[in-house]
C-alpha atoms as a PDB file:
ATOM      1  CA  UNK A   1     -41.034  -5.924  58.418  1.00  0.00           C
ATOM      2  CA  UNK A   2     -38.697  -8.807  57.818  1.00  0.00           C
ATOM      3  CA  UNK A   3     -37.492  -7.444  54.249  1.00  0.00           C
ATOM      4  CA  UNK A   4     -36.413  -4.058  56.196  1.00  0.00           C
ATOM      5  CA  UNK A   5     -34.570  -6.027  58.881  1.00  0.00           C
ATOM      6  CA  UNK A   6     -32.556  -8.368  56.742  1.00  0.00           C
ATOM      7  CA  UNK A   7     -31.063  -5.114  54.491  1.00  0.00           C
ATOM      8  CA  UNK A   8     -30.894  -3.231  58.096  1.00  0.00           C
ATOM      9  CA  UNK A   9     -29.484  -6.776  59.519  1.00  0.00           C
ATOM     10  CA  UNK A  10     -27.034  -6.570  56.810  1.00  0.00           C
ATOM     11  CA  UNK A  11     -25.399  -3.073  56.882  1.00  0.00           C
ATOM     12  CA  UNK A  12     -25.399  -3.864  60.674  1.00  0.00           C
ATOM     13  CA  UNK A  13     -22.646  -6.043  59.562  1.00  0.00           C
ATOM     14  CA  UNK A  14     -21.134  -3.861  57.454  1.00  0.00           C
ATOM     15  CA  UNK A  15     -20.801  -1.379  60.325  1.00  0.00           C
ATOM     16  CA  UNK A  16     -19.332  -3.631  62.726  1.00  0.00           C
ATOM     17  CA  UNK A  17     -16.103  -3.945  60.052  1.00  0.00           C
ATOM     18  CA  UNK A  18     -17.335  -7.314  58.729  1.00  0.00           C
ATOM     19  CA  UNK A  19     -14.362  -8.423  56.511  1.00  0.00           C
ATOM     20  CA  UNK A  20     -15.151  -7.985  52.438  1.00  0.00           C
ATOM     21  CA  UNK A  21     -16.721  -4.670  53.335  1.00  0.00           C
ATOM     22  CA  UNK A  22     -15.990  -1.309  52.980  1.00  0.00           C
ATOM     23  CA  UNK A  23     -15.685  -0.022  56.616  1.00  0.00           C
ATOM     24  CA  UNK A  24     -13.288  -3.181  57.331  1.00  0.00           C
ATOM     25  CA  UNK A  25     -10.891  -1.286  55.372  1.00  0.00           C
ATOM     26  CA  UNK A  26     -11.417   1.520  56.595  1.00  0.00           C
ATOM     27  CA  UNK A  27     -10.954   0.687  60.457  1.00  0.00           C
ATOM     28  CA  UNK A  28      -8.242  -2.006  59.336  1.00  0.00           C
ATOM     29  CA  UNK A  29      -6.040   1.156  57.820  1.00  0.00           C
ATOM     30  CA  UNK A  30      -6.966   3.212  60.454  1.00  0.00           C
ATOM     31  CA  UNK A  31      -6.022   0.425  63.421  1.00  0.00           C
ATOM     32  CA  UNK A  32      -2.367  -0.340  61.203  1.00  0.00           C
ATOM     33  CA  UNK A  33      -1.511   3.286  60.786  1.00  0.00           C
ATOM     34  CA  UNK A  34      -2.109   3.678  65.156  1.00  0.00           C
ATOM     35  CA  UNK A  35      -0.444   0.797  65.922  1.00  0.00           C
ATOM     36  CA  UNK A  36       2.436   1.871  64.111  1.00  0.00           C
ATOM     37  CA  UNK A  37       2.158   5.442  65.851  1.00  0.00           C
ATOM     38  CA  UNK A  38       1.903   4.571  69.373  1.00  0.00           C
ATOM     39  CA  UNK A  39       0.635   1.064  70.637  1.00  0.00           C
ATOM     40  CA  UNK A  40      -1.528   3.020  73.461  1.00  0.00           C
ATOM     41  CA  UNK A  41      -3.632   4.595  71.122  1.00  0.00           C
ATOM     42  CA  UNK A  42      -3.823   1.371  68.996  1.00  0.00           C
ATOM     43  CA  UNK A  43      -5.463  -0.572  71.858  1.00  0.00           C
ATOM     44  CA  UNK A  44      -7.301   2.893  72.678  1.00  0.00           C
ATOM     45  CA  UNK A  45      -8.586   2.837  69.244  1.00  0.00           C
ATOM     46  CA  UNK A  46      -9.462  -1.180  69.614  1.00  0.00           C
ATOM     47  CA  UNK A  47     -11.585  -0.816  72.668  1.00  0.00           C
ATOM     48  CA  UNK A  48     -13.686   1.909  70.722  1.00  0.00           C
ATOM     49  CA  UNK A  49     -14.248  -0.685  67.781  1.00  0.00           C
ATOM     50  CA  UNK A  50     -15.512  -3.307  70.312  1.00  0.00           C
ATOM     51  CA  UNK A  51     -17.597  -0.879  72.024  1.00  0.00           C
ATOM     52  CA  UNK A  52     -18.800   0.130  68.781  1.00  0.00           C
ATOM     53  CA  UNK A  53     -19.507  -3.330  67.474  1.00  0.00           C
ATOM     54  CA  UNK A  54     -21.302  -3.996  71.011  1.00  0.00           C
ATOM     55  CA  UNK A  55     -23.508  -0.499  70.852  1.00  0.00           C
ATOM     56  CA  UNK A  56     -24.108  -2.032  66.925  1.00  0.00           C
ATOM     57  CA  UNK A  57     -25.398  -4.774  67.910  1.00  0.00           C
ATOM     58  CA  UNK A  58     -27.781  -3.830  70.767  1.00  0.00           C
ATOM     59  CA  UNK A  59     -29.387  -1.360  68.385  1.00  0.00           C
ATOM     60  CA  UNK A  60     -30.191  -4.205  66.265  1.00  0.00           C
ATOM     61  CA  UNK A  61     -31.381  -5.849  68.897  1.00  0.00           C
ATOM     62  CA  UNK A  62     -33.571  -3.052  70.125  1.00  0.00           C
ATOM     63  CA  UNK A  63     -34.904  -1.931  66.456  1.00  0.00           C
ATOM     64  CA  UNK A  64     -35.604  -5.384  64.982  1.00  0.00           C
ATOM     65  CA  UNK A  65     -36.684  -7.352  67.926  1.00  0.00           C
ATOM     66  CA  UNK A  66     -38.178  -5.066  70.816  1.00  0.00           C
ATOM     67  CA  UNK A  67     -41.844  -4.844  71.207  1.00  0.00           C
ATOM     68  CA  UNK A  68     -43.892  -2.553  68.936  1.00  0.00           C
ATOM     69  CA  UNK A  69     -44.851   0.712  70.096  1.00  0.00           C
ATOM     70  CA  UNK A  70     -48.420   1.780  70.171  1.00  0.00           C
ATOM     71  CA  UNK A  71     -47.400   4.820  68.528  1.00  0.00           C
ATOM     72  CA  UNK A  72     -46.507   2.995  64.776  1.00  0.00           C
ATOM     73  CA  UNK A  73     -50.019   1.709  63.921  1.00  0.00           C
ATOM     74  CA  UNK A  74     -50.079  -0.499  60.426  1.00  0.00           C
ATOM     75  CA  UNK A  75     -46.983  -0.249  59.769  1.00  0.00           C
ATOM     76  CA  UNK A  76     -45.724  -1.604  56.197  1.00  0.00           C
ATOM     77  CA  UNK A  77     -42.850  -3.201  54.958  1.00  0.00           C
ATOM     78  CA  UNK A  78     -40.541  -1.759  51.952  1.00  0.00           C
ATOM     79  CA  UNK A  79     -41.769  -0.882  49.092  1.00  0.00           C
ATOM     80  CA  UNK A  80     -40.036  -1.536  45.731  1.00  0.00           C
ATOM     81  CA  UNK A  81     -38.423   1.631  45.456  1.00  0.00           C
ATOM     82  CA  UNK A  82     -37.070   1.371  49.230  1.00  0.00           C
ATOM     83  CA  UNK A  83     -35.441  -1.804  48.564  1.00  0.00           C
ATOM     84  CA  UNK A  84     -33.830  -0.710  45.323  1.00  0.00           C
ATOM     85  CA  UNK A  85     -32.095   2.389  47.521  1.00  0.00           C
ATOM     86  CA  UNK A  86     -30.830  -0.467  49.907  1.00  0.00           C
ATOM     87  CA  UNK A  87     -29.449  -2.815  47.363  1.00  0.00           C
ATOM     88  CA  UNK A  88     -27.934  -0.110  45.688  1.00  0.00           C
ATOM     89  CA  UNK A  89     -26.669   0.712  48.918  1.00  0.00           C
ATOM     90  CA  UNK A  90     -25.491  -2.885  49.750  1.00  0.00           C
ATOM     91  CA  UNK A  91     -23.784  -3.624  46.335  1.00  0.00           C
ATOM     92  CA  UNK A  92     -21.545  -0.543  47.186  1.00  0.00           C
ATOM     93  CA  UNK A  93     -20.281  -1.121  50.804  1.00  0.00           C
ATOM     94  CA  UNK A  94     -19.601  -4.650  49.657  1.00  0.00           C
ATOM     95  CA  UNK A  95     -18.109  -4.355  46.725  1.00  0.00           C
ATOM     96  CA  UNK A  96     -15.993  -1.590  47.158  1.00  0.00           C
ATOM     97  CA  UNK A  97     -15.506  -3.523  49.888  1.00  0.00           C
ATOM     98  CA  UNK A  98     -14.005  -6.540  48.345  1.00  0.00           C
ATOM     99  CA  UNK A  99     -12.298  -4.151  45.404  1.00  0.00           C
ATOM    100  CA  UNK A 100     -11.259  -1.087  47.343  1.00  0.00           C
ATOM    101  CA  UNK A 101      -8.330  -0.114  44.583  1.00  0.00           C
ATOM    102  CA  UNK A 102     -11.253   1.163  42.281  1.00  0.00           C
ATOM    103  CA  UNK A 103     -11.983   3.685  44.726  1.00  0.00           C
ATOM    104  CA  UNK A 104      -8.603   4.113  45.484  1.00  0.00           C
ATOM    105  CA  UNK A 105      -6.620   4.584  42.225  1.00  0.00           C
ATOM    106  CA  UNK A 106      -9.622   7.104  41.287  1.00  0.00           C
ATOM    107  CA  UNK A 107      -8.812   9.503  44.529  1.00  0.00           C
ATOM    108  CA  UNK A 108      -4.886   8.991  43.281  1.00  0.00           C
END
Protein backbone atom coordinates (compact mmCIF):
# COMPACT_ATOMS: atom_id res chain seq x y z
CA UNK A 1 0.00 0.00 0.00
CA UNK A 2 2.76 2.45 -0.71
CA UNK A 3 0.35 5.07 -2.53
CA UNK A 4 -1.81 5.07 0.90
CA UNK A 5 1.31 5.58 3.02
CA UNK A 6 2.94 8.41 1.16
CA UNK A 7 -0.65 10.65 1.32
CA UNK A 8 -0.95 9.13 5.08
CA UNK A 9 3.05 9.87 5.35
CA UNK A 10 2.21 13.26 4.26
CA UNK A 11 -0.67 14.59 6.46
CA UNK A 12 1.50 12.92 9.19
CA UNK A 13 3.50 15.95 8.54
CA UNK A 14 0.95 18.17 8.37
CA UNK A 15 -0.15 17.12 11.86
CA UNK A 16 3.05 17.43 13.48
CA UNK A 17 2.83 21.52 12.53
CA UNK A 18 5.19 21.11 9.55
CA UNK A 19 5.82 24.79 8.53
CA UNK A 20 3.73 25.89 5.09
CA UNK A 21 0.81 23.98 6.54
CA UNK A 22 -2.27 24.69 7.96
CA UNK A 23 -1.99 23.30 11.56
CA UNK A 24 1.54 25.23 11.82
CA UNK A 25 -0.55 28.19 12.03
CA UNK A 26 -2.72 27.09 13.96
CA UNK A 27 -0.40 25.80 16.93
CA UNK A 28 2.05 28.81 16.03
CA UNK A 29 -1.05 31.36 17.04
CA UNK A 30 -2.06 29.30 19.64
CA UNK A 31 1.77 28.90 21.27
CA UNK A 32 2.20 33.19 20.68
CA UNK A 33 -1.12 34.03 22.21
CA UNK A 34 0.11 31.53 25.66
CA UNK A 35 3.29 32.77 25.77
CA UNK A 36 2.08 36.12 25.96
CA UNK A 37 -0.54 34.99 28.73
CA UNK A 38 1.56 33.22 31.11
CA UNK A 39 5.03 31.63 30.15
CA UNK A 40 3.99 28.37 32.34
CA UNK A 41 1.32 27.49 30.23
CA UNK A 42 3.41 28.36 27.09
CA UNK A 43 6.01 25.68 27.91
CA UNK A 44 2.88 23.56 29.25
CA UNK A 45 1.41 23.94 25.91
CA UNK A 46 5.06 23.12 24.18
CA UNK A 47 5.56 19.85 25.91
CA UNK A 48 2.00 18.75 24.60
CA UNK A 49 3.14 19.64 20.91
CA UNK A 50 6.29 17.46 21.34
CA UNK A 51 4.41 14.76 22.86
CA UNK A 52 2.05 15.09 20.16
CA UNK A 53 4.58 15.15 17.37
CA UNK A 54 6.26 11.99 19.20
CA UNK A 55 2.66 9.98 19.61
CA UNK A 56 2.45 11.24 15.55
CA UNK A 57 5.11 9.73 14.67
CA UNK A 58 4.97 6.29 16.38
CA UNK A 59 1.55 5.84 14.81
CA UNK A 60 3.19 6.15 11.58
CA UNK A 61 5.51 3.97 12.53
CA UNK A 62 3.09 1.38 13.77
CA UNK A 63 0.44 1.78 10.71
CA UNK A 64 2.90 1.92 7.79
CA UNK A 65 5.65 -0.30 8.91
CA UNK A 66 4.45 -2.99 11.57
CA UNK A 67 3.81 -6.45 10.45
CA UNK A 68 0.52 -7.35 8.71
CA UNK A 69 -2.15 -8.82 10.61
CA UNK A 70 -3.67 -12.08 9.63
CA UNK A 71 -6.90 -10.53 9.99
CA UNK A 72 -6.54 -8.00 6.57
CA UNK A 73 -6.26 -10.72 3.88
CA UNK A 74 -5.61 -9.15 0.11
CA UNK A 75 -5.59 -6.10 0.97
CA UNK A 76 -5.53 -3.34 -1.95
CA UNK A 77 -4.10 -0.17 -2.42
CA UNK A 78 -6.19 3.19 -3.29
CA UNK A 79 -8.29 3.34 -5.75
CA UNK A 80 -8.71 6.41 -8.02
CA UNK A 81 -11.43 7.88 -6.25
CA UNK A 82 -9.53 7.42 -2.75
CA UNK A 83 -6.64 9.27 -3.92
CA UNK A 84 -8.62 12.12 -5.42
CA UNK A 85 -10.31 12.60 -1.63
CA UNK A 86 -6.60 12.75 -0.36
CA UNK A 87 -5.22 15.20 -2.82
CA UNK A 88 -8.08 17.21 -2.42
CA UNK A 89 -7.38 16.88 1.06
CA UNK A 90 -3.60 17.68 0.73
CA UNK A 91 -3.97 20.75 -1.62
CA UNK A 92 -6.08 22.28 1.28
CA UNK A 93 -3.97 21.81 4.49
CA UNK A 94 -1.09 23.04 2.38
CA UNK A 95 -2.25 25.67 0.75
CA UNK A 96 -4.25 27.29 3.13
CA UNK A 97 -1.37 26.57 4.74
CA UNK A 98 1.02 28.69 2.86
CA UNK A 99 -2.01 31.45 2.19
CA UNK A 100 -3.88 31.43 5.46
CA UNK A 101 -5.36 35.25 4.86
CA UNK A 102 -7.87 33.62 2.31
CA UNK A 103 -9.34 31.80 5.03
CA UNK A 104 -8.90 34.47 7.23
CA UNK A 105 -10.26 37.69 5.62
CA UNK A 106 -13.39 35.34 4.65
CA UNK A 107 -14.20 34.55 8.61
CA UNK A 108 -13.58 38.63 9.02
Amino acid sequence: MPVFSFFFFLLTLANLGLPLSLNFIGEFLCLMGLFQYSWYFGLCSCLSVVLSAVYSLYLYNRVAFGAQSKYLVGGRDLNRREAYVFVVLLCLVYLLGICPNVLGNCLL
